[in-house]
Protein backbone atom coordinates (compact mmCIF):
# COMPACT_ATOMS: atom_id res chain seq x y z
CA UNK A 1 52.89 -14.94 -36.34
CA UNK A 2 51.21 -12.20 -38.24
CA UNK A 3 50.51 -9.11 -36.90
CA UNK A 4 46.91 -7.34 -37.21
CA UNK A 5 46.40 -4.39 -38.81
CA UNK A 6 45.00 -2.59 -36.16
CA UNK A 7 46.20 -1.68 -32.59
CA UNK A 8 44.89 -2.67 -29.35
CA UNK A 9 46.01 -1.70 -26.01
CA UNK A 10 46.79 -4.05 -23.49
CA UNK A 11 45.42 -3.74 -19.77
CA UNK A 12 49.20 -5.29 -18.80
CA UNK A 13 51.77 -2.86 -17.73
CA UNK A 14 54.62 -5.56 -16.96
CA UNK A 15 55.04 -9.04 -18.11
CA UNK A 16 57.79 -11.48 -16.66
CA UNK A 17 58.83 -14.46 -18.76
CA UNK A 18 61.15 -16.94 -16.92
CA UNK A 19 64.23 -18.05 -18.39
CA UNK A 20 66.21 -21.64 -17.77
CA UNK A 21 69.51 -21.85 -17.56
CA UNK A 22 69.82 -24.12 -20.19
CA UNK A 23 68.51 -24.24 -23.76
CA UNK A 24 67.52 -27.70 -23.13
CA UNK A 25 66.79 -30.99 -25.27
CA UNK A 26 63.44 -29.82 -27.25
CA UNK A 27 64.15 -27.26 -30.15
CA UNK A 28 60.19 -26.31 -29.99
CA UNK A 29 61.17 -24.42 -26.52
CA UNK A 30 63.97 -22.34 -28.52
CA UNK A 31 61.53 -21.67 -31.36
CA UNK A 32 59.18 -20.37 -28.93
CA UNK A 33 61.03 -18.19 -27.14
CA UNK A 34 62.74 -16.83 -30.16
CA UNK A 35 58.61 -15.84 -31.63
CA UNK A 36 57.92 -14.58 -28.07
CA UNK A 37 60.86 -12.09 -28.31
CA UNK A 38 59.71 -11.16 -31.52
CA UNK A 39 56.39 -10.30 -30.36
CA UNK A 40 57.66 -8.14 -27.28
């Protein structure tokens, strides 16, 4: 994911992302957690 150049605010104050207690079977769930980090 690239970032854009410019900054926007966000209207969100808090955001809650659930995490299992497993990694599970599908490696497209890790990947997408791991870019969702990155972005936060």
């Amino acid at each position: 994911m690239e970032r854009e150049k410019e900054t926007k605010l966000s209207k969100f104050r808090r955001i809650c992302v659930f995490c299992g207690s497993s990694q599970g079977k599908k490696k497209s769930y890790q990947d997408a957690a791991i870019e969702l980090g990155k972005e936060l």
